[in-house]
C-alpha atoms as a PDB file:
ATOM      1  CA  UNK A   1      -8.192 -22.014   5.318  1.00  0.00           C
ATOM      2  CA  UNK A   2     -10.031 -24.459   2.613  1.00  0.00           C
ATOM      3  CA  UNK A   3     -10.023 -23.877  -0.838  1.00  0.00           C
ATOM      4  CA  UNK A   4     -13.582 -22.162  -0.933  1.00  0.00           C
ATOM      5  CA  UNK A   5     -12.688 -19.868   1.294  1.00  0.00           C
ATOM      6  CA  UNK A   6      -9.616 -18.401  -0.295  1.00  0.00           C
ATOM      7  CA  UNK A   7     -11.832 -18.336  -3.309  1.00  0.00           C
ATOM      8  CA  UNK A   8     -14.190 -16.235  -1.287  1.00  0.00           C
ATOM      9  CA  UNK A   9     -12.041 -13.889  -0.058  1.00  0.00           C
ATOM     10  CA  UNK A  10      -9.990 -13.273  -3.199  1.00  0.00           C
ATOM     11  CA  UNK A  11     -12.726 -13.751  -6.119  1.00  0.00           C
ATOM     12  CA  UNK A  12     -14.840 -10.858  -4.715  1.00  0.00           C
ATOM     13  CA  UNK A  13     -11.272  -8.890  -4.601  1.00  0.00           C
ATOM     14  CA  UNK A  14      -9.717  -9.079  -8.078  1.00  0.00           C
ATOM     15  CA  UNK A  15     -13.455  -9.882  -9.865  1.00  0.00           C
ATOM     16  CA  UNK A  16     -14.260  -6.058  -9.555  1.00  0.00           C
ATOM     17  CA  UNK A  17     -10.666  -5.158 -10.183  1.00  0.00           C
ATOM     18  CA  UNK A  18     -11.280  -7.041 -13.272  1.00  0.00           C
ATOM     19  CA  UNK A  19     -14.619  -5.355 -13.961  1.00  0.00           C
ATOM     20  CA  UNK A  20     -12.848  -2.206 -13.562  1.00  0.00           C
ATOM     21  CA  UNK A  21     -10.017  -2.653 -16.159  1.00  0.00           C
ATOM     22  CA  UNK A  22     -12.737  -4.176 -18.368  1.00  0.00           C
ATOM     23  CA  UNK A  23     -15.192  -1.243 -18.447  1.00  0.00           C
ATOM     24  CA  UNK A  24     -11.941   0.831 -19.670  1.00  0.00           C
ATOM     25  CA  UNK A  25     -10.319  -1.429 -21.847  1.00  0.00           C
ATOM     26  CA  UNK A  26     -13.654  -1.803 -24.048  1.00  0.00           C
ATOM     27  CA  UNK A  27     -14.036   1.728 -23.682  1.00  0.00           C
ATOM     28  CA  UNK A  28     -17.313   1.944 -22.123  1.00  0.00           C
ATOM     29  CA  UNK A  29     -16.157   4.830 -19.714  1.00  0.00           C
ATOM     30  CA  UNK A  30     -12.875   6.690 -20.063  1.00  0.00           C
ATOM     31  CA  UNK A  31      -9.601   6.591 -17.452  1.00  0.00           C
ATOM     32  CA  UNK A  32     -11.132  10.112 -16.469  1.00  0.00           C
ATOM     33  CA  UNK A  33     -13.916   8.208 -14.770  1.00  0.00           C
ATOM     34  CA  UNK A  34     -11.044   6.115 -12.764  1.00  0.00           C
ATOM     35  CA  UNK A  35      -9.258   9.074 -12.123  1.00  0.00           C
ATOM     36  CA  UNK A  36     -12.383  10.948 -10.631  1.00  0.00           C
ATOM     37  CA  UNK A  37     -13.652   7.544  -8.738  1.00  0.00           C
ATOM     38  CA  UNK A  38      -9.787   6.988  -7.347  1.00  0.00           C
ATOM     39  CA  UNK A  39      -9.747  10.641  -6.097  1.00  0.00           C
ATOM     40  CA  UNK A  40     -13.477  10.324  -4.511  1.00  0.00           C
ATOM     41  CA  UNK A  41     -11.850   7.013  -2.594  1.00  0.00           C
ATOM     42  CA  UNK A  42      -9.017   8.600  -1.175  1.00  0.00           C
ATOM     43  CA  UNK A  43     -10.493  11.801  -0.521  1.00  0.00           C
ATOM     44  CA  UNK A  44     -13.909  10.900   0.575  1.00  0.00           C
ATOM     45  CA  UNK A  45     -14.886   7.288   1.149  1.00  0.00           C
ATOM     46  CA  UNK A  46     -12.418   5.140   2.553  1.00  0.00           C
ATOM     47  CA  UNK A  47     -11.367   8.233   4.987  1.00  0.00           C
ATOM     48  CA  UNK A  48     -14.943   7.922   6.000  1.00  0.00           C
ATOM     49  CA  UNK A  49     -14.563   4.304   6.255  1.00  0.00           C
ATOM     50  CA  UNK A  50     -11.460   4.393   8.497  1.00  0.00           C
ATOM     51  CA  UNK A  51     -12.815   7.062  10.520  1.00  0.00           C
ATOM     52  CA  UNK A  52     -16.177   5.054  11.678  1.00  0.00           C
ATOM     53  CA  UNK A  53     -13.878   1.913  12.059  1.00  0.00           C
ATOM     54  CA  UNK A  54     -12.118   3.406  14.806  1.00  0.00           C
ATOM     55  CA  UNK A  55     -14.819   5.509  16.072  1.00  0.00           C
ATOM     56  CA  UNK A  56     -17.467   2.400  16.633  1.00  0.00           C
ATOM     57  CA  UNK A  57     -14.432  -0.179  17.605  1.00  0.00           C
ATOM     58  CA  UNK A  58     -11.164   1.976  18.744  1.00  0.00           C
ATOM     59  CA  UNK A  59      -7.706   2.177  18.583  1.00  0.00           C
ATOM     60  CA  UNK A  60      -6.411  -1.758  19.520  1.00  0.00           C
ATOM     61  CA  UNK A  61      -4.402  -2.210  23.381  1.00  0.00           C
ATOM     62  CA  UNK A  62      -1.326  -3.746  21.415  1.00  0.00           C
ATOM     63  CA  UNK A  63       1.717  -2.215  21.358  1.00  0.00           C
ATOM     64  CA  UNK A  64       2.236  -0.923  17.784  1.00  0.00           C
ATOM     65  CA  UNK A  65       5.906  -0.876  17.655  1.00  0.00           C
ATOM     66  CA  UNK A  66       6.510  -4.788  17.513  1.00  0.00           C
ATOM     67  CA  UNK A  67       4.178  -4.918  14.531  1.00  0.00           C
ATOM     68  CA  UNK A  68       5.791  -1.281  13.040  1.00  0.00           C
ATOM     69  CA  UNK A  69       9.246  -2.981  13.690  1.00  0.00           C
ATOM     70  CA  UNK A  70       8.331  -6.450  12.086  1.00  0.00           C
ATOM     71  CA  UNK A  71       7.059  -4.827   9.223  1.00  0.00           C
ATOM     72  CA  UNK A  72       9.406  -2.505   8.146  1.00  0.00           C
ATOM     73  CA  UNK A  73      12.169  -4.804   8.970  1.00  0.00           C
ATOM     74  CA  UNK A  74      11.392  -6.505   6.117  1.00  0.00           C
ATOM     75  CA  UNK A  75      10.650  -3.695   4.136  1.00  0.00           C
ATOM     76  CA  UNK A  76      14.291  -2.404   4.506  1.00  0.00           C
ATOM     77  CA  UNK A  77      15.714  -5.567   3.334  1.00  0.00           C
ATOM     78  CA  UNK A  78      14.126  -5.872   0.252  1.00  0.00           C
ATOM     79  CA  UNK A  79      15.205  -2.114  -0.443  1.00  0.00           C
ATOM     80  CA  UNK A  80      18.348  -2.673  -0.211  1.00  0.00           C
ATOM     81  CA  UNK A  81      18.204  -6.096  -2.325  1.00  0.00           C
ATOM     82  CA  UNK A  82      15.953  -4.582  -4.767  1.00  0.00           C
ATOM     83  CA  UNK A  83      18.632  -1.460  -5.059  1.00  0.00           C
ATOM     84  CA  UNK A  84      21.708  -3.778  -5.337  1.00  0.00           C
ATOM     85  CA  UNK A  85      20.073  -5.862  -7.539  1.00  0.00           C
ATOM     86  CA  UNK A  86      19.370  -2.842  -9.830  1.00  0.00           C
ATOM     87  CA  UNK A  87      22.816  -1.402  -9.791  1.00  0.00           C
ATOM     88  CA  UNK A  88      24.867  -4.245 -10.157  1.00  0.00           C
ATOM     89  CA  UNK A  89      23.086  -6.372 -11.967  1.00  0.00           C
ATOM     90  CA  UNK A  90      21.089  -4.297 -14.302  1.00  0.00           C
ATOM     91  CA  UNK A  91      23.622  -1.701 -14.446  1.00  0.00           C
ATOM     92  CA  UNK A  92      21.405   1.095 -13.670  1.00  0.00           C
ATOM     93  CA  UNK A  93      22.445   4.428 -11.836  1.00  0.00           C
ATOM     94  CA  UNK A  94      21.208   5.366  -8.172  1.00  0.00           C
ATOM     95  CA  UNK A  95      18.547   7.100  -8.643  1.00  0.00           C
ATOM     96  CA  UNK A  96      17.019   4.094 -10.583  1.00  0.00           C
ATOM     97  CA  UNK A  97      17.608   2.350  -7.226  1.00  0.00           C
ATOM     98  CA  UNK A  98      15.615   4.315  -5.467  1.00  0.00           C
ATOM     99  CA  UNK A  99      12.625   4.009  -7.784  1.00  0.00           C
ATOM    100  CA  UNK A 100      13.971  -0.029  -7.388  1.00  0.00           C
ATOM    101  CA  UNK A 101      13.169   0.419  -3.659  1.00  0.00           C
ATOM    102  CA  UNK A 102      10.228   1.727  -3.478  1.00  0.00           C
ATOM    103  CA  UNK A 103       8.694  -0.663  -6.085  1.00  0.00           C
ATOM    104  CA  UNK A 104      10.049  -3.650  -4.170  1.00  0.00           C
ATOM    105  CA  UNK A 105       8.692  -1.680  -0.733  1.00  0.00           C
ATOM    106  CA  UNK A 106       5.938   0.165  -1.129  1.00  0.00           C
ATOM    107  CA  UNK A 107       2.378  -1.491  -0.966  1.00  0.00           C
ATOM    108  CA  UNK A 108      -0.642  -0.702  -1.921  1.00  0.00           C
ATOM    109  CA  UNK A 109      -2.164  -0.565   0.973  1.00  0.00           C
ATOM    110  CA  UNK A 110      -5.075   1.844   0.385  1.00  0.00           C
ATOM    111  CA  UNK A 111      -6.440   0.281  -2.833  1.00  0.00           C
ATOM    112  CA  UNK A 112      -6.041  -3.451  -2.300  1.00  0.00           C
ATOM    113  CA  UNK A 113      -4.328  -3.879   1.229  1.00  0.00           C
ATOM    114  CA  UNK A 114      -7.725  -2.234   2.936  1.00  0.00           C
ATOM    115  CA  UNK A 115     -10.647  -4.509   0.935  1.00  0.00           C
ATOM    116  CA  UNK A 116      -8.602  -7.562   1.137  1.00  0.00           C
ATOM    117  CA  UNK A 117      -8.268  -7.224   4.912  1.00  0.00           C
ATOM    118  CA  UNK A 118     -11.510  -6.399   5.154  1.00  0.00           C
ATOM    119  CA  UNK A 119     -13.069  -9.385   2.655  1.00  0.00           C
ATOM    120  CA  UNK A 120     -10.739 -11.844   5.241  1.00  0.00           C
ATOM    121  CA  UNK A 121     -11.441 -10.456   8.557  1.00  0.00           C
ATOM    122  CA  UNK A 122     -13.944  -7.801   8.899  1.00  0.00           C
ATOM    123  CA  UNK A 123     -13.648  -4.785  11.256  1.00  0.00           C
ATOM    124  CA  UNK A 124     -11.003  -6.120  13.241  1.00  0.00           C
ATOM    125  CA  UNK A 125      -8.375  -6.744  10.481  1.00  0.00           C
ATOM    126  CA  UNK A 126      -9.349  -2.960   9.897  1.00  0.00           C
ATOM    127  CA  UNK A 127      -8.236  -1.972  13.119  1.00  0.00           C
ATOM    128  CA  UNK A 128      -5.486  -3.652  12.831  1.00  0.00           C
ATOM    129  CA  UNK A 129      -4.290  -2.800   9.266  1.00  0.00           C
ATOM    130  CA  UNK A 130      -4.759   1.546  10.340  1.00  0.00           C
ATOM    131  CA  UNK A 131      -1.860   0.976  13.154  1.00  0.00           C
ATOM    132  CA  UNK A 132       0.344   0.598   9.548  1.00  0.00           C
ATOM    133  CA  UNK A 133      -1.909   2.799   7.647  1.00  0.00           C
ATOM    134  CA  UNK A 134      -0.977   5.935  10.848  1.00  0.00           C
ATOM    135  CA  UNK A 135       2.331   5.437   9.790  1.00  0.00           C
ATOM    136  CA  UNK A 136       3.695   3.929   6.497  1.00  0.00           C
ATOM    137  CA  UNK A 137       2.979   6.913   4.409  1.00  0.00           C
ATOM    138  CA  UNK A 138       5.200   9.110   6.869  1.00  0.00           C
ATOM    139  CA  UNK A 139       7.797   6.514   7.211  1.00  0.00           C
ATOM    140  CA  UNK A 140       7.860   5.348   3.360  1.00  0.00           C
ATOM    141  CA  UNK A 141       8.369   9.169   2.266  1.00  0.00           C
ATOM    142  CA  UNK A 142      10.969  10.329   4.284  1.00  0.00           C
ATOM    143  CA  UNK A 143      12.687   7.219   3.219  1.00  0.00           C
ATOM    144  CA  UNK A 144      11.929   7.963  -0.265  1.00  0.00           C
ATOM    145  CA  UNK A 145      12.944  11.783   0.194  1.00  0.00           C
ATOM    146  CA  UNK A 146      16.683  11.250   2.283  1.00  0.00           C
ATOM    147  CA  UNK A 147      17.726   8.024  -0.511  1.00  0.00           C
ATOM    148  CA  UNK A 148      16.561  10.201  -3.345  1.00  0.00           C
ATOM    149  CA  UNK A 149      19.291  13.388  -2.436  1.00  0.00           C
ATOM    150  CA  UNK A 150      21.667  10.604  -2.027  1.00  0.00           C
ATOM    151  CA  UNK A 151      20.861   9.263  -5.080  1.00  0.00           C
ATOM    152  CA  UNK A 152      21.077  12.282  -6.757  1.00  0.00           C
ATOM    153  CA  UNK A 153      24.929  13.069  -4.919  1.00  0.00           C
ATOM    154  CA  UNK A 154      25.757   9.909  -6.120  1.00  0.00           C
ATOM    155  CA  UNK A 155      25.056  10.596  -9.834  1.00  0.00           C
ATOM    156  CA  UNK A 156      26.723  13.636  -9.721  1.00  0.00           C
ATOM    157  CA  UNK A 157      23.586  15.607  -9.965  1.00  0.00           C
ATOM    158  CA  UNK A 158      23.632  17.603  -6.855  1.00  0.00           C
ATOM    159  CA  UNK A 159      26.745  18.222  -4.470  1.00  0.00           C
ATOM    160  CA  UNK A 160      24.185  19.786  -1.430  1.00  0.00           C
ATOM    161  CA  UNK A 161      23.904  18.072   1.536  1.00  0.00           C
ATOM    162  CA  UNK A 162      20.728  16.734   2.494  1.00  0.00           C
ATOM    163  CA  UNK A 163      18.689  19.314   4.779  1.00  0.00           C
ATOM    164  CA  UNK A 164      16.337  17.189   7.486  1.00  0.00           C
ATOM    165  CA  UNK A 165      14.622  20.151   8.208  1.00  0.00           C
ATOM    166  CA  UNK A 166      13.384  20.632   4.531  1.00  0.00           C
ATOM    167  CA  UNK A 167      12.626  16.965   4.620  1.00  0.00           C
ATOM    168  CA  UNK A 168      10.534  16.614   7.782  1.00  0.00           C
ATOM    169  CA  UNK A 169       8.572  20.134   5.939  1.00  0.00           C
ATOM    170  CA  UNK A 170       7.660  18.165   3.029  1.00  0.00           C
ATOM    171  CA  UNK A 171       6.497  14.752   4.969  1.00  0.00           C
ATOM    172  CA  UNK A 172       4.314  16.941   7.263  1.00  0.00           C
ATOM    173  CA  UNK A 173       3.044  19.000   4.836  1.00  0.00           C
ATOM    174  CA  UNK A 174       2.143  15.898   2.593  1.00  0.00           C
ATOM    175  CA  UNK A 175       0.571  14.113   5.872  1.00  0.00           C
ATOM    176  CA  UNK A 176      -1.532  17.003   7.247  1.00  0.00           C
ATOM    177  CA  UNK A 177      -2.686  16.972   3.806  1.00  0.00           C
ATOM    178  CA  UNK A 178      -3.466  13.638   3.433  1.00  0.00           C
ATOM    179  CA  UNK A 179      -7.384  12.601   3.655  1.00  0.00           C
ATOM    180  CA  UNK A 180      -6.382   8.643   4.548  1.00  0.00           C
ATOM    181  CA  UNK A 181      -4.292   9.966   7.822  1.00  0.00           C
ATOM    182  CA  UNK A 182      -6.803  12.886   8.821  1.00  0.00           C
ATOM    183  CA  UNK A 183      -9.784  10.225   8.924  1.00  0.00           C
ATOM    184  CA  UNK A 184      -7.921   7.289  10.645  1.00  0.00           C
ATOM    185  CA  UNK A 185      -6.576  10.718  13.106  1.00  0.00           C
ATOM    186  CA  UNK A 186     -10.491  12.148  13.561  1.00  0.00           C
ATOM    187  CA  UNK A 187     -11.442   8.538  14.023  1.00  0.00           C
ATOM    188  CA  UNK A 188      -9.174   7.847  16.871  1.00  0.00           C
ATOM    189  CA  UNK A 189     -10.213  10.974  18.392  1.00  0.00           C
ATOM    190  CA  UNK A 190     -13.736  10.803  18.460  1.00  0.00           C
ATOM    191  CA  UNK A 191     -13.160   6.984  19.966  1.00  0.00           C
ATOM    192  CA  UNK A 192     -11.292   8.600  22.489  1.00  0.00           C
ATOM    193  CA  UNK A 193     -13.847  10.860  23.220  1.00  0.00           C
ATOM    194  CA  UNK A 194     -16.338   8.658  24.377  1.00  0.00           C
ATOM    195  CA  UNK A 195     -19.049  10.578  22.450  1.00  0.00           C
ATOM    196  CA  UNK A 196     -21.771   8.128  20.669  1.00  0.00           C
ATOM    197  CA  UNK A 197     -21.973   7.740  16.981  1.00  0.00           C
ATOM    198  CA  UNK A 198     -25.195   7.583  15.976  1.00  0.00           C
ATOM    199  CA  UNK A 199     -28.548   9.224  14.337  1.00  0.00           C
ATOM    200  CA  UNK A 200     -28.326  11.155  11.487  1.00  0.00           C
ATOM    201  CA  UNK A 201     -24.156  11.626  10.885  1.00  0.00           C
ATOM    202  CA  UNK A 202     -23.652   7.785  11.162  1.00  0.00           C
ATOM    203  CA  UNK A 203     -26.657   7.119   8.644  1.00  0.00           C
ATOM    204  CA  UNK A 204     -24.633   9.256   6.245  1.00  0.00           C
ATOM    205  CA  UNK A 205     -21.400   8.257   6.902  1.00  0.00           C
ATOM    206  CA  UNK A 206     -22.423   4.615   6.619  1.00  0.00           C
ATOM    207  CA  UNK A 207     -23.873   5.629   3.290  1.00  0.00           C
ATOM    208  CA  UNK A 208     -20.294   6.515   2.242  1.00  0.00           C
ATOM    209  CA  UNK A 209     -18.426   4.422   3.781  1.00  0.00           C
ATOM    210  CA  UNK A 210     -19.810   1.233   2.524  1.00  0.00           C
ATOM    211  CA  UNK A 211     -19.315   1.438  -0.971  1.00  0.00           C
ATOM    212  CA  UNK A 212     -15.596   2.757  -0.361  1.00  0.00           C
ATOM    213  CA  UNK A 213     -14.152  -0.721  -0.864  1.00  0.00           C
ATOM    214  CA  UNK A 214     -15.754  -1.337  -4.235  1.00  0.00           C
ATOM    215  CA  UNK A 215     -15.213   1.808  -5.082  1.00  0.00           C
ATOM    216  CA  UNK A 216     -11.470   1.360  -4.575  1.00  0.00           C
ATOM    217  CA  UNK A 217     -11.324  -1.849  -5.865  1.00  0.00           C
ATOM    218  CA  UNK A 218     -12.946  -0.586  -9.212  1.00  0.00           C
ATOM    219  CA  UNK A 219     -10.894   2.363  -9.737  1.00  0.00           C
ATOM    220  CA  UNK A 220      -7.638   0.277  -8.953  1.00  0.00           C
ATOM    221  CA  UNK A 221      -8.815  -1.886 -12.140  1.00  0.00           C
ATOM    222  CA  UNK A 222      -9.479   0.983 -13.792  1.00  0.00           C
ATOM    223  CA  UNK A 223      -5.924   2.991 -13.597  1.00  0.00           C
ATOM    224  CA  UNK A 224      -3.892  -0.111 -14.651  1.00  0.00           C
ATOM    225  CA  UNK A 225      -4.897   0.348 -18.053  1.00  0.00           C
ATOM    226  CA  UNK A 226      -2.478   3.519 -17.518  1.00  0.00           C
ATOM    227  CA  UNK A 227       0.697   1.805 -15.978  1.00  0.00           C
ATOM    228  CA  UNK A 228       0.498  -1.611 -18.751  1.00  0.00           C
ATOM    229  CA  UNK A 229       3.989  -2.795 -20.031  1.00  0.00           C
ATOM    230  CA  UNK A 230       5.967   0.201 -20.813  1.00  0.00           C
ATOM    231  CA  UNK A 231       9.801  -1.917 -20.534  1.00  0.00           C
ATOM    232  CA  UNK A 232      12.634  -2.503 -18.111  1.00  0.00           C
ATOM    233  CA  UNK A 233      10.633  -6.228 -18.111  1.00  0.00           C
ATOM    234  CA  UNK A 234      13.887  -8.145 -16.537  1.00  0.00           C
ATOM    235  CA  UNK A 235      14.301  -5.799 -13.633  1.00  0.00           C
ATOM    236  CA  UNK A 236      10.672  -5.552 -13.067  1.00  0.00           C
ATOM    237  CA  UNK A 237      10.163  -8.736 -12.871  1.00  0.00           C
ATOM    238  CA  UNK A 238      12.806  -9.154 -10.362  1.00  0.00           C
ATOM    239  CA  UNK A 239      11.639  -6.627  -8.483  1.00  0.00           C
ATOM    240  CA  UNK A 240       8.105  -8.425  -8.674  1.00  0.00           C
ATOM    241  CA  UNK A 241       9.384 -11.532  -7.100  1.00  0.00           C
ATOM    242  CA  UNK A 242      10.982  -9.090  -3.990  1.00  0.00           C
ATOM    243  CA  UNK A 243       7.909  -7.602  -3.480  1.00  0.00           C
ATOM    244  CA  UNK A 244       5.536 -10.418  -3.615  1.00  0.00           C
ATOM    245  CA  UNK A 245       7.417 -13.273  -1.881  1.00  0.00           C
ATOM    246  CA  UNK A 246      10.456 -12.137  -0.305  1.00  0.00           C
ATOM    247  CA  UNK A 247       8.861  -8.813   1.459  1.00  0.00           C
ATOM    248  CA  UNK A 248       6.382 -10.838   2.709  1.00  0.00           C
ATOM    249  CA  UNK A 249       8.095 -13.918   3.670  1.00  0.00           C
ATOM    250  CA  UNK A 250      10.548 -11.876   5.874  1.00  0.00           C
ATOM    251  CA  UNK A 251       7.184 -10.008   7.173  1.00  0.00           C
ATOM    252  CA  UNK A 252       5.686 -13.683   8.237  1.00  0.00           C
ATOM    253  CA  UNK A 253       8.966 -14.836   9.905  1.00  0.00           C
ATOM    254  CA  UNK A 254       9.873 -11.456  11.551  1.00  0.00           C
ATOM    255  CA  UNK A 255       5.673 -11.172  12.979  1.00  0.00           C
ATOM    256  CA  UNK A 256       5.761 -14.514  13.978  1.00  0.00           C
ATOM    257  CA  UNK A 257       8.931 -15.695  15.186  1.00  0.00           C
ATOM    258  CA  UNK A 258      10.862 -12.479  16.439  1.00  0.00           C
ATOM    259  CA  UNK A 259       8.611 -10.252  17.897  1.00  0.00           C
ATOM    260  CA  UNK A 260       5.670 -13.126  18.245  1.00  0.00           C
ATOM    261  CA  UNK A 261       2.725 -10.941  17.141  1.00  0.00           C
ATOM    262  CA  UNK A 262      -0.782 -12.207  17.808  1.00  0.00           C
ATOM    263  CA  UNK A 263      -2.066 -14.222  15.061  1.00  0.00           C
ATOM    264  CA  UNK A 264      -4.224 -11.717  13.578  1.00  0.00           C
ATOM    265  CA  UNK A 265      -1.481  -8.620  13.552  1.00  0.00           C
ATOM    266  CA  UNK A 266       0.812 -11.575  11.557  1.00  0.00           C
ATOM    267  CA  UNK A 267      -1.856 -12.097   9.379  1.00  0.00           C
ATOM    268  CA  UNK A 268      -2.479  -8.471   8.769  1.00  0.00           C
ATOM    269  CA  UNK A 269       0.928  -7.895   8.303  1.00  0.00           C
ATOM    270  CA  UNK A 270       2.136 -10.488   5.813  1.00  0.00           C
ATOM    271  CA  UNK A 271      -1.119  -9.928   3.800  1.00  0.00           C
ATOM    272  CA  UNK A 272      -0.224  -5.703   3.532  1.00  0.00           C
ATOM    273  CA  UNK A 273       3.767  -7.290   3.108  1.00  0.00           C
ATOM    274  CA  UNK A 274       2.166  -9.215  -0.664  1.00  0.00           C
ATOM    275  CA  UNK A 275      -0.083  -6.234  -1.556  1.00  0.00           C
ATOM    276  CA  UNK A 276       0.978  -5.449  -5.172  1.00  0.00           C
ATOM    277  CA  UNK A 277       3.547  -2.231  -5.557  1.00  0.00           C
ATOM    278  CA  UNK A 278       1.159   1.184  -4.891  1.00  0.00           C
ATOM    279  CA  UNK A 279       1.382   4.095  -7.712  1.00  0.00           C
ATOM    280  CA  UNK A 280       3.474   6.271  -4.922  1.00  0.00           C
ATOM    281  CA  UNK A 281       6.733   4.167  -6.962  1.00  0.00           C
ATOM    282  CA  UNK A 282       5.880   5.887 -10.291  1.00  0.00           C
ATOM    283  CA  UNK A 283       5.066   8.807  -9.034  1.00  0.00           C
ATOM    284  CA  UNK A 284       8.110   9.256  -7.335  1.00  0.00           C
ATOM    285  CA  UNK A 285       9.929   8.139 -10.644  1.00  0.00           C
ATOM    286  CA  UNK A 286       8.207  10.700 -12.323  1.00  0.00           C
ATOM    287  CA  UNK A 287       9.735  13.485 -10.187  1.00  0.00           C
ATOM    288  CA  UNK A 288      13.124  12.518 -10.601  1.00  0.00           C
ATOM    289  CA  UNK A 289      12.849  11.698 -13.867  1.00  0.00           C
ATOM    290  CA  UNK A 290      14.189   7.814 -14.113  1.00  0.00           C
ATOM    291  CA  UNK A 291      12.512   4.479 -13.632  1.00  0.00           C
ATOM    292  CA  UNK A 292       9.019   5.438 -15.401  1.00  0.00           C
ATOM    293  CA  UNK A 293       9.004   2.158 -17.149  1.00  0.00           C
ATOM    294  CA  UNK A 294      10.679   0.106 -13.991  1.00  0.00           C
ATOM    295  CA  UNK A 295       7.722   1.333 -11.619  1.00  0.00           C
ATOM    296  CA  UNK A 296       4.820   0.772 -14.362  1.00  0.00           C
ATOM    297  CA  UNK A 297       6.092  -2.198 -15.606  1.00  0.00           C
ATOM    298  CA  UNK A 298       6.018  -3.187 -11.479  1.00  0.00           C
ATOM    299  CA  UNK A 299       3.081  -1.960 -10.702  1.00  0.00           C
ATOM    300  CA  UNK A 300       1.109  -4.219 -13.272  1.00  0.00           C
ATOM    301  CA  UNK A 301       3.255  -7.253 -12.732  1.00  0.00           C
ATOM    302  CA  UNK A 302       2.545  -7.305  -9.421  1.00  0.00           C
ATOM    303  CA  UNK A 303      -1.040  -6.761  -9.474  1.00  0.00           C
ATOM    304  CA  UNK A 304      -1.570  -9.003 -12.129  1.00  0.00           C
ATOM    305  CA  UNK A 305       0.366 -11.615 -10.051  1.00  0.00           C
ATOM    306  CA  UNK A 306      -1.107 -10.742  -6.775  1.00  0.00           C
ATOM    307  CA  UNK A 307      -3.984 -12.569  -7.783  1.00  0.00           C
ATOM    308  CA  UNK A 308      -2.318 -15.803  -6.928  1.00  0.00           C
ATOM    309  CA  UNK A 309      -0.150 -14.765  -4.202  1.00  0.00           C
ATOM    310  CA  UNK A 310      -2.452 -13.019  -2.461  1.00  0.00           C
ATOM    311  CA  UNK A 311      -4.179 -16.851  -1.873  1.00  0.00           C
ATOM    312  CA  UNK A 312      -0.927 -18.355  -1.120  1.00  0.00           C
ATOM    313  CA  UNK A 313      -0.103 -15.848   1.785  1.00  0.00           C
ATOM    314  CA  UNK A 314      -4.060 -16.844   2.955  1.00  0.00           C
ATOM    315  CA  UNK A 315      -3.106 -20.195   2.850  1.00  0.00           C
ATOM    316  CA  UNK A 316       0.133 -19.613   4.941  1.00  0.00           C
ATOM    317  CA  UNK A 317      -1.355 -17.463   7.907  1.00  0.00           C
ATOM    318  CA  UNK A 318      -4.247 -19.115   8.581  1.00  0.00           C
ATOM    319  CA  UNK A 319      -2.671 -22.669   8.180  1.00  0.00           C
END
């Protein structure tokens, strides 16, 4: 890919992140307004988006479990890295490591991973990116949920043993809850049932849907002037350097050379692998109660630094 095009994929990208953390840092609106626009995206727009994606185009013939497996391959490596790195070299207790983990793992994939895929490929790398979407919030959870309880065993804080039941109750709950699953769900669906989408309902969905990825793109600017530099800058920016080269590196390797994905699900994949870390890391530090500063501290690192390697993983997949 030439040099104008990388600029044309990523300066539309990060130029309205930038407008969004501008408009807040100046004080022109208040992080209310990104709140309120962040919970209109995930609850409203970019549902709508996904679900008219797959109901105009479909659910893709490809096998999804080469691309899960490639994926998540790499996203278990760099949690355990990002966790041994934490405890032995930082000196930090377990449940720091967990926090570690999902920094180093977790993508954004809603806020940036979605309009960056779309800005490079258009509907298809849409279609492509929901086969991860229809899972990684299930799979990254009950990750989250089974190494928290042994986190907290380890640091002596709890001596019960870790229920699966109650676990699988709390991912399901969360994902029948979830407005990003139920409109990438409807969407296959309604592809599935051969119905047209047309007249009136697709006028106003496409109304919707088409400012979602601004939308998102603005209120991601707009809710980093919330996470800034709180600390913990020396593990961060380790973890920063898991999550934006080695996750995706592995990613590139595993999609390309393992399991031989088409060139488009590698692309997808490696792009989603160097998203910056997504806000699910501090908000799982913030329920139990360690790594605040870690996550934050992550979570605008990487963003801020996704700006370059965001181009570099471009230049890499479609060289």
């Amino acid at each position: 890919m030439s040099i104008e095009a990388l600029i044309g994929v990523i300066l539309p990208v990060f130029g309205l992140i930038g407008i969004g953390y501008l408009v807040v840092w100046v004080g022109l609106i208040g992080e209310e307004v990104g709140d309120a626009l962040t919970d209109f995206v995930f609850k409203v727009s970019l549902p709508l988006l996904l679900f008219r994606t797959l109901a105009t185009v479909g659910w893709p013939d490809e096998s999804p479990w080469p691309f899960w497996l490639a994926y998540f391959s790499g996203v278990a490596v760099v949690w355990w890295l990002s966790g041994a790195i934490i405890r032995r070299g930082f000196g930090r207790d377990a449940r720091a490591a967990v926090v570690a983990g999902m920094s180093a793992g977790y993508s954004n994939i809603v806020l940036l991973g979605v309009p960056v895929v779309n800005q490079a490929y258009g509907d298809e790398g849409l279609v492509v990116i929901l086969v991860l979407v229809s899972v990684h919030l299930s799979v990254m959870m009950t990750a989250s949920a089974v190494q928290t309880e042994l986190a907290q065993q380890r640091d002596g804080l709890s001596q019960e043993r870790i229920d699966p039941m109650g676990i699988a109750r709390r991912v399901l709950l969360a994902l029948i809850q979830n407005p990003i699953i139920l409109g990438t769900l409807a969407g296959a669906l309604f592809s599935a049932s051969g119905f047209a989408f047309e007249g009136v309902p697709r006028t106003l969905v496409d109304r919707i849907a088409d400012i979602a990825i601004p939308s998102a793109l603005l209120a991601l600017g707009m809710g980093l002037r919330r996470y800034g530099l709180r600390g913990s800058i020396g593990p961060a920016l380790a973890i920063s350097v898991l999550k934006l080269f080695v996750l995706p590196a592995i990613v590139f390797v595993m999609a390309r050379y393992v399991v031989q994905l088409p060139p488009l699900y590698v692309a997808v994949a490696t792009l989603v692998a160097g998203c910056p870390t997504g806000v699910n890391a501090y908000l799982i530090a913030a329920r139990i109660g360690t790594g605040q500063a870690l996550s934050a501290t992550a979570i605008t690192v990487t963003t801020a630094g996704s700006v370059l390697t965001i181009g570099l993983w471009l230049a890499v997949v479609t060289g």
